[in-house]
Protein backbone atom coordinates (compact mmCIF):
# COMPACT_ATOMS: atom_id res chain seq x y z
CA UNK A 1 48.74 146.78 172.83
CA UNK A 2 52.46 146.09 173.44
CA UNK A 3 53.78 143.49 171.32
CA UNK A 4 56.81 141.11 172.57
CA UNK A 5 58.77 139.63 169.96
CA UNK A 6 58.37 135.74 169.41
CA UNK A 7 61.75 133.79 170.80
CA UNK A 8 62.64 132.35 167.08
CA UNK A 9 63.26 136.08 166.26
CA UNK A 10 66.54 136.53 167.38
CA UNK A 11 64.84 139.79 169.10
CA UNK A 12 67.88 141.77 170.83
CA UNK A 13 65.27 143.40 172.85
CA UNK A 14 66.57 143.96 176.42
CA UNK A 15 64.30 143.13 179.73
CA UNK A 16 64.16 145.84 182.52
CA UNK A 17 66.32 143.73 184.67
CA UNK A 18 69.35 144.27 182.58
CA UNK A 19 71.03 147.04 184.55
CA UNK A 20 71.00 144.28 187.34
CA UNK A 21 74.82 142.96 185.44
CA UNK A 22 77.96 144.21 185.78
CA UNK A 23 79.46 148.06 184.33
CA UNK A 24 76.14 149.14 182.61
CA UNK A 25 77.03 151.57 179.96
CA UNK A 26 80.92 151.32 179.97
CA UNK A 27 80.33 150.33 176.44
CA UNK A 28 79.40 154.37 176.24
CA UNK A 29 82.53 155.15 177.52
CA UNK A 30 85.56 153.09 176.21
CA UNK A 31 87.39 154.38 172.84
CA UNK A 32 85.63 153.38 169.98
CA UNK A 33 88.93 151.80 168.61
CA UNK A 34 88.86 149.59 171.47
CA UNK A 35 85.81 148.47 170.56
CA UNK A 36 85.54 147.99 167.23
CA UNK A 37 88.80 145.09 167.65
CA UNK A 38 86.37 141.94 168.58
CA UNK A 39 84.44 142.89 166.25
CA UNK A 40 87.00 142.47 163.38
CA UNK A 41 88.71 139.14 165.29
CA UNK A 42 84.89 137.76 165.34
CA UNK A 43 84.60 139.48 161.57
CA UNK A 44 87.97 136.66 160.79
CA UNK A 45 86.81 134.20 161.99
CA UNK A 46 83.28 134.13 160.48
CA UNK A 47 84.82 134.97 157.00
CA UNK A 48 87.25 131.78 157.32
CA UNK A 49 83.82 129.75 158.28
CA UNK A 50 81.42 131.08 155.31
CA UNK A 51 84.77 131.25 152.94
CA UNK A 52 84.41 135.08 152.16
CA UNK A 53 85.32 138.46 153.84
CA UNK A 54 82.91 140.28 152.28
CA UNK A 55 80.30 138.36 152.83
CA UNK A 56 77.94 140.76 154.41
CA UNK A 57 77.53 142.72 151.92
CA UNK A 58 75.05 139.69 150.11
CA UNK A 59 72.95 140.87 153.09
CA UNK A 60 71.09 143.42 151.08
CA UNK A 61 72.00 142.47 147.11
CA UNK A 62 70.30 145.42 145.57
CA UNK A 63 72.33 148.45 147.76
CA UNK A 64 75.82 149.44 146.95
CA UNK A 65 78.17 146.73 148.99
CA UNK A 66 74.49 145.57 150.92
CA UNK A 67 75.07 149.10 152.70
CA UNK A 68 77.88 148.15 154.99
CA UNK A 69 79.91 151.38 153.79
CA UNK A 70 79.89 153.95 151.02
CA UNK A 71 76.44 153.72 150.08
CA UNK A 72 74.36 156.37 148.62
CA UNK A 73 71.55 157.07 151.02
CA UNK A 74 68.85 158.55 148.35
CA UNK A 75 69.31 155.29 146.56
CA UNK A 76 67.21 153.64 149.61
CA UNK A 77 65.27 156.17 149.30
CA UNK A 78 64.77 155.58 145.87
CA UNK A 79 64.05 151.92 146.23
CA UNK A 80 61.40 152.96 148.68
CA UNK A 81 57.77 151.54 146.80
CA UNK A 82 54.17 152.97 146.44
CA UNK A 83 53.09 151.99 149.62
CA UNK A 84 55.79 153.47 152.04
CA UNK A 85 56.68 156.65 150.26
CA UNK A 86 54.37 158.61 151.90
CA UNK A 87 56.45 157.93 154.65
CA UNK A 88 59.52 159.28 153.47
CA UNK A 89 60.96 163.12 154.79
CA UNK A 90 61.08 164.88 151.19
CA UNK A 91 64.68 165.19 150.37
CA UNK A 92 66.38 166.60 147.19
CA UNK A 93 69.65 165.71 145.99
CA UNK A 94 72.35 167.60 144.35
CA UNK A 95 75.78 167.11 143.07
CA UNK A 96 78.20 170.30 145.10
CA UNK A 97 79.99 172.60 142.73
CA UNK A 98 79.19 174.94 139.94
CA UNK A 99 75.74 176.64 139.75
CA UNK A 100 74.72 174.42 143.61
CA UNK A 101 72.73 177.39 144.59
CA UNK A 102 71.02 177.27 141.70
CA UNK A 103 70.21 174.14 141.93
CA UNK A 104 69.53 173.77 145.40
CA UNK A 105 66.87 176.56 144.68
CA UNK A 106 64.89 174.77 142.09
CA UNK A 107 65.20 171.56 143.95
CA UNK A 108 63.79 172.92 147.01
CA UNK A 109 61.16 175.07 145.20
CA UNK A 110 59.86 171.48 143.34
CA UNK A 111 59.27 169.88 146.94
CA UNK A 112 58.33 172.93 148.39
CA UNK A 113 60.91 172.20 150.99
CA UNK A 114 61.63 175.62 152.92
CA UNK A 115 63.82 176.83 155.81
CA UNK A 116 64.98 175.65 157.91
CA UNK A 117 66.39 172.48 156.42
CA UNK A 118 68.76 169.61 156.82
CA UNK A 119 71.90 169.36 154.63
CA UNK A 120 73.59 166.03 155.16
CA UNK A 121 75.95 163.65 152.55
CA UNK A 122 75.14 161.49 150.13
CA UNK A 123 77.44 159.32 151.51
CA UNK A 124 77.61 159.24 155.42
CA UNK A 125 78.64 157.95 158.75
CA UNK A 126 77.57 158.87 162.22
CA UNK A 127 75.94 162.41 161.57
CA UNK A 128 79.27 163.92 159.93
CA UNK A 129 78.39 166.91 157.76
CA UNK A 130 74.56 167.08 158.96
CA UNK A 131 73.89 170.41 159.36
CA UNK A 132 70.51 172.80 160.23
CA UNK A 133 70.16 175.42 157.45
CA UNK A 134 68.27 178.08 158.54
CA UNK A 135 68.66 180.49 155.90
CA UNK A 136 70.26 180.99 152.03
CA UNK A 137 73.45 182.24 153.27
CA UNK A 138 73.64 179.14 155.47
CA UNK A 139 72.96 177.12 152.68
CA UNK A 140 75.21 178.63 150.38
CA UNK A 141 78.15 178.52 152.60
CA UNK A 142 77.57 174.75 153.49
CA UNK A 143 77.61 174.23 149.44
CA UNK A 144 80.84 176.13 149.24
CA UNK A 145 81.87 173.81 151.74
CA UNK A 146 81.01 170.86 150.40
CA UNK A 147 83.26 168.57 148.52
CA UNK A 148 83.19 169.60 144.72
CA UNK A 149 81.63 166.61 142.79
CA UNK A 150 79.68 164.59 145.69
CA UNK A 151 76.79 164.64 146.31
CA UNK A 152 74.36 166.39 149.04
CA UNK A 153 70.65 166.13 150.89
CA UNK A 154 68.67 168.87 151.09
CA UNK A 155 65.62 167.53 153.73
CA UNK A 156 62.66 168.80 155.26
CA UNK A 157 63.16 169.45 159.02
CA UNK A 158 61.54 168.03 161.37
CA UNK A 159 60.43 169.95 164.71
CA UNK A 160 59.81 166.82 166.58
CA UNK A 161 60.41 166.00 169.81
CA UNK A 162 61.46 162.49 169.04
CA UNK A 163 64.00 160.66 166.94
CA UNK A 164 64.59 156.84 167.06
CA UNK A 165 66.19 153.84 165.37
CA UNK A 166 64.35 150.81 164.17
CA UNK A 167 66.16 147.79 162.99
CA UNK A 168 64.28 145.47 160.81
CA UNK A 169 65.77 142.37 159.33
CA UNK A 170 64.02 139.42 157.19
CA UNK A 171 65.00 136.31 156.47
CA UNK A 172 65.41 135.44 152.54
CA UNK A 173 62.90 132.31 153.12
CA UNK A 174 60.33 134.47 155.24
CA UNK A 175 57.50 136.26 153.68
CA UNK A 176 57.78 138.97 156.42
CA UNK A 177 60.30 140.62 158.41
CA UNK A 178 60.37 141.83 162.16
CA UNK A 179 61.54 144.41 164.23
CA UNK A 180 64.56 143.63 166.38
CA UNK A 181 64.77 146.61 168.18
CA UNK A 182 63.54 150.23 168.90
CA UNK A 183 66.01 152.95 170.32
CA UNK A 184 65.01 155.90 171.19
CA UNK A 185 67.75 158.89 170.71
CA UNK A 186 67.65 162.49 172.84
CA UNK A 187 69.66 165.37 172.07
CA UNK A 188 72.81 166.80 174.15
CA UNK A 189 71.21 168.93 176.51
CA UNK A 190 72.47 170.94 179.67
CA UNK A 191 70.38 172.34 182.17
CA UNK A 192 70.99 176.18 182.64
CA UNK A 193 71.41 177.78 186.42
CA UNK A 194 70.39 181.17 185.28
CA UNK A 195 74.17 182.11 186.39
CA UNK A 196 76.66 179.75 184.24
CA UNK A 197 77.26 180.04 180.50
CA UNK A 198 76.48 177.04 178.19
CA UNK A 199 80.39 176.73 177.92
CA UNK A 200 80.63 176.91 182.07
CA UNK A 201 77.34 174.26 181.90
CA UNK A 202 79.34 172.18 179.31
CA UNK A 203 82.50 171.86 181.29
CA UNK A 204 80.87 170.38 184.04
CA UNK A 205 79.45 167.38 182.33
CA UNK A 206 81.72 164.59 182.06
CA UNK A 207 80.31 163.24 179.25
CA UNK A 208 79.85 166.13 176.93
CA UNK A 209 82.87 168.27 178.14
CA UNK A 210 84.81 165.93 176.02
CA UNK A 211 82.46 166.99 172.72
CA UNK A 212 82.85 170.18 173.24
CA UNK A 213 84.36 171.09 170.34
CA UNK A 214 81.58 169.60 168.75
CA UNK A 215 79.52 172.84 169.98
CA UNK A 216 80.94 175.22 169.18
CA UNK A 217 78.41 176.90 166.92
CA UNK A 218 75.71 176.95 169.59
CA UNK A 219 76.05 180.24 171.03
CA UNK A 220 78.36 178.42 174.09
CA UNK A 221 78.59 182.11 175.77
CA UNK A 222 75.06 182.75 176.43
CA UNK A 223 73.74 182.31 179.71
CA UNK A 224 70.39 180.28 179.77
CA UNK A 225 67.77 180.48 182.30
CA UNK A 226 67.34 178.47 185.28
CA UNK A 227 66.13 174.77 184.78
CA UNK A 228 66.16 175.33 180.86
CA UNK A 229 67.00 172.33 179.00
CA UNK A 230 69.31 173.73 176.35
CA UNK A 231 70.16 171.43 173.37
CA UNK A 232 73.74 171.83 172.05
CA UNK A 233 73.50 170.46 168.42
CA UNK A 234 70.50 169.20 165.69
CA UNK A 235 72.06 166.09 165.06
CA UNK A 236 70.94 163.35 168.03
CA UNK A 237 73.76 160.95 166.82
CA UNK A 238 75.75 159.31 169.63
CA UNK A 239 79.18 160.70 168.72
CA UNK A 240 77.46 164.28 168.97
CA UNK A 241 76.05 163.19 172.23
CA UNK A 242 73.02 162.17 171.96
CA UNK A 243 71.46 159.64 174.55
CA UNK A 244 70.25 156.48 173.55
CA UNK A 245 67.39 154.50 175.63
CA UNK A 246 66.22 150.73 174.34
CA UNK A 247 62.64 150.80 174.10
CA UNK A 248 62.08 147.27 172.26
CA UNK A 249 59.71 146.13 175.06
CA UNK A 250 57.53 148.56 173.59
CA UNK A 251 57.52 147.53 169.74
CA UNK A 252 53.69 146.65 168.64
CA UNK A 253 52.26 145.06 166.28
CA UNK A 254 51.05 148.15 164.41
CA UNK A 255 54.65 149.31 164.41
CA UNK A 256 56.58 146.33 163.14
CA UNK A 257 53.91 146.23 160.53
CA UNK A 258 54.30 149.50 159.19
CA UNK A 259 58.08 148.89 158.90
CA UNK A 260 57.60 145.28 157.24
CA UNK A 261 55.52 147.32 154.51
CA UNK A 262 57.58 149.98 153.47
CA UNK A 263 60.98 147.70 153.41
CA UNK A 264 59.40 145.20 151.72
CA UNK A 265 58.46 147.05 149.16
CA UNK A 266 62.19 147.93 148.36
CA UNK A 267 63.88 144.93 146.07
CA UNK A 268 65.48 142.31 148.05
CA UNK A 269 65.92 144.12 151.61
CA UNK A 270 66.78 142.48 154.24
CA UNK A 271 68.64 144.08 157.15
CA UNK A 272 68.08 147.99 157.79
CA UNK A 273 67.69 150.65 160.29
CA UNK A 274 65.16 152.87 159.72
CA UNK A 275 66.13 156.64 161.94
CA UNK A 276 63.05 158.18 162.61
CA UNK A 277 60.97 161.12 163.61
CA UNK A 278 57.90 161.56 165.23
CA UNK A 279 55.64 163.35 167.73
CA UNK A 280 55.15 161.18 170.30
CA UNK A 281 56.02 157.48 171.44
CA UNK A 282 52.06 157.03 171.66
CA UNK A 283 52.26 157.67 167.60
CA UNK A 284 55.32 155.57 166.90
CA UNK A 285 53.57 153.04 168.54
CA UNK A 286 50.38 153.22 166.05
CA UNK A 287 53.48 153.62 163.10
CA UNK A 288 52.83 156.95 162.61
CA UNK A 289 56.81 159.13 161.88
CA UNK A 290 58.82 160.09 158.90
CA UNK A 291 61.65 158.47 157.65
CA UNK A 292 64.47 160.79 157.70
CA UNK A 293 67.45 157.82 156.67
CA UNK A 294 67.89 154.33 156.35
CA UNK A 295 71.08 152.09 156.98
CA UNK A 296 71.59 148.84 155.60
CA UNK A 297 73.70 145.90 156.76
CA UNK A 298 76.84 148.16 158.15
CA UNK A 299 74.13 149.82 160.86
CA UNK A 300 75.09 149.94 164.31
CA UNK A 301 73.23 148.24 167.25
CA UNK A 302 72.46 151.19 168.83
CA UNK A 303 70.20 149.75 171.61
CA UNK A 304 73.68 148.78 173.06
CA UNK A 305 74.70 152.12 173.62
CA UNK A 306 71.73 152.59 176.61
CA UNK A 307 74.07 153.76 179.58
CA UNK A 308 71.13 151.01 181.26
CA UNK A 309 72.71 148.20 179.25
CA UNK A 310 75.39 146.17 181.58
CA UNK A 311 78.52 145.86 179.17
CA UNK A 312 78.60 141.71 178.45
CA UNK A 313 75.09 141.81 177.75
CA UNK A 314 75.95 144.44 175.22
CA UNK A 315 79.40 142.96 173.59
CA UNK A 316 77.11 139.69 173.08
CA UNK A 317 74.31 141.63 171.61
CA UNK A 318 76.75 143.60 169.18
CA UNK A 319 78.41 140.45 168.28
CA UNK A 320 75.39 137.94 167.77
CA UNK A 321 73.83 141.07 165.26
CA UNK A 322 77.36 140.63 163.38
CA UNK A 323 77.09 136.91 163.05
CA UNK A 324 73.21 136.85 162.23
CA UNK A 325 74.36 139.42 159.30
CA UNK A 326 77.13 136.48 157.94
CA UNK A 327 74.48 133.88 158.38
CA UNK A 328 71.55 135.88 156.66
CA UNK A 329 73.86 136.66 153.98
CA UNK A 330 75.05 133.56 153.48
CA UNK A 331 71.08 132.28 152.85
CA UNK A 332 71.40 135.47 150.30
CA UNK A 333 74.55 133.93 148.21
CA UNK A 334 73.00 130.44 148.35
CA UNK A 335 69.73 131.97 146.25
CA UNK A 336 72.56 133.55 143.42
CA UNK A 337 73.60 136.33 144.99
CA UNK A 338 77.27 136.97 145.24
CA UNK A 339 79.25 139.25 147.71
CA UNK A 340 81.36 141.91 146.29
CA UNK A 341 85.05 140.85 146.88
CA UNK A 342 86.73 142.25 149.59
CA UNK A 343 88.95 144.78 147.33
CA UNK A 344 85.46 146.91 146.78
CA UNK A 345 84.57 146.42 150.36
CA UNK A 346 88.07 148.13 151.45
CA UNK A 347 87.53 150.52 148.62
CA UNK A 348 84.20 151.74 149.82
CA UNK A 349 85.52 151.78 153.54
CA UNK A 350 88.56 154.36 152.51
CA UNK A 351 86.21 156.47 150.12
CA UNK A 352 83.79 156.69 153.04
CA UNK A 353 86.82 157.63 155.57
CA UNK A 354 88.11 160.27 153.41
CA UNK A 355 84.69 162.13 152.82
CA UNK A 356 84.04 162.58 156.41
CA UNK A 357 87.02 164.65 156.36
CA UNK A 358 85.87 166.66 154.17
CA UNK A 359 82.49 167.51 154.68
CA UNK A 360 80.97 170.81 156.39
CA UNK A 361 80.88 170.54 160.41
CA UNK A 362 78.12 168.86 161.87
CA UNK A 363 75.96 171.14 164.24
């Protein structure tokens, strides 16, 4: 049974008639600089109304600045409860330096997680440093890599043919949360002519030619066979080209449910996107997919970035999520639980910032 979202959810969910308005999925295609400036004039203004700038980070009291930046993403793992653990993609952390091998070994060897495997931060943003490991020396050299003294994810890999984003959100007064929306992510693909090279194939896509340094570890000189769908990286993230398609018409019951369960059993969660695999939409449907991250209140509305989405309807979307963050928040502060000041909020932003330029390249 497909299950629609009640109206007093705030559901972002978007009908099949939205490509009917204007420029759908110039959102995709503007600089994200550009974009990200109404978000911090709407940011001002909503910090002068609920007297704080770092309000947001109330949103989720028990993650490291409510997850809008910085955060460590084995502690939401770690928060996870009984009932949603076996839900979880087994992951080992270590700290990079010294002896990493040697502890990536052991840690690997106690969840008998074996190649290949996904290193990713500790501490991430928009699939920077995710890498497939497909053997030791891969692994060493991506600890070598790594910044001395942070920390890294060592996680089973998945070889799924789906990956998507759920974003869950309950109210402070509400027993039980709901499921705003379900995006569906693809990877970069080309489709090989049985004459052109991946590189050739990659130059004559508009949207990817302008990743293409992104790629560069896939081989871009072979020539694959005709109508092969080729993928050009292991990480499905958006600014490694993925393709995102909003599939919240499709959210059931069984689905939202499972969600509700395993974030409610993590202390005082409210807003979250859970990134997902799984085999089939048929079994993400019925709940059934491993966890492979979660993002608290600084996670992107993704569902926007469907090239179907007309670009108002997405600007409003993005901006009403922002708002219903202050305003959720807010409820949070009101119960006891204060923000963190907006010096640790800028703090975790530049910490963040610097890591990414430091980590291994994505692939």
């Amino acid at each position: 049974m497909i299950y629609t979202p009640s109206p007093d959810t705030g559901s972002t969910g978007l009908s099949s008639g939205r490509s009917n308005g204007l420029w759908p999925g110039l959102i995709c295609k503007l600089p994200k600089p550009l974009l990200v400036i109404p978000m911090i004039v709407q940011w001002m203004v909503l910090a002068v109304r609920y007297r704080s700038l770092s309000l947001p980070a109330a949103a989720n009291p028990m993650i490291h600045i409510g997850g809008l930046a910085g955060e460590s993403k084995i502690a939401y793992f770690d928060q996870v409860g009984a009932p949603g653990r076996a839900w979880l993609a087994r992951t080992a952390s270590i700290v990079a330096g010294t002896d990493a091998m040697a502890r990536a070994h052991d840690a690997l060897q106690a969840l008998e997680i074996g190649f290949p495997l996904i290193a990713k931060p500790d501490i991430g943003w928009c699939g920077f440093g995710v890498r497939r490991i497909d053997d030791p020396a891969a692994l060493q050299a991506y600890c070598e890599a790594y910044p001395a003294g942070e920390t890294l994810l060592l996680q089973e890999y998945f070889d799924l043919p789906g990956e998507a984003g759920l974003y869950y959100v309950r109210h402070p007064s509400r027993p039980s949360g709901r499921l705003l929306s379900l995006t569906v992510r693809s990877a970069p693909t080309v489709r090989g002519d049985g004459m052109s090279t991946l590189r050739q194939l990659l130059a004559r896509d508009g949207r990817l030619r302008r990743r293409a340094r992104l790629y560069e570890g896939a081989a871009l000189d072979r020539v694959p066979p005709v109508s092969s769908e080729v993928p050009l990286a292991a990480v499905w993230s958006y600014r490694m080209g993925g393709i995102y398609r909003d599939r919240s018409a499709t959210i059931t019951q069984a689905l939202e449910a499972r969600i509700d369960e395993i974030a409610s059993s993590m202390p005082n969660l409210h807003i979250a996107r859970f990134d997902v695999r799984f085999a089939s939409e048929a079994e993400l449907r019925e709940g059934r997919f491993k966890i492979i991250e979660i993002n608290g209140a600084g996670s992107e509305a993704i569902e926007f970035f469907d090239p179907a989405v007309p670009f108002f309807t997405a600007y409003r979307g993005i901006l009403q999520k922002q708002s219903m963050v202050f305003a959720l928040a807010a409820e949070n502060r009101a119960a006891g639980f204060a923000p963190c000041g907006w010096r640790a909020l800028l703090h975790a932003y530049r910490r963040q910032a610097r890591l990414l330029g430091r980590y291994p390249a994505s692939n």
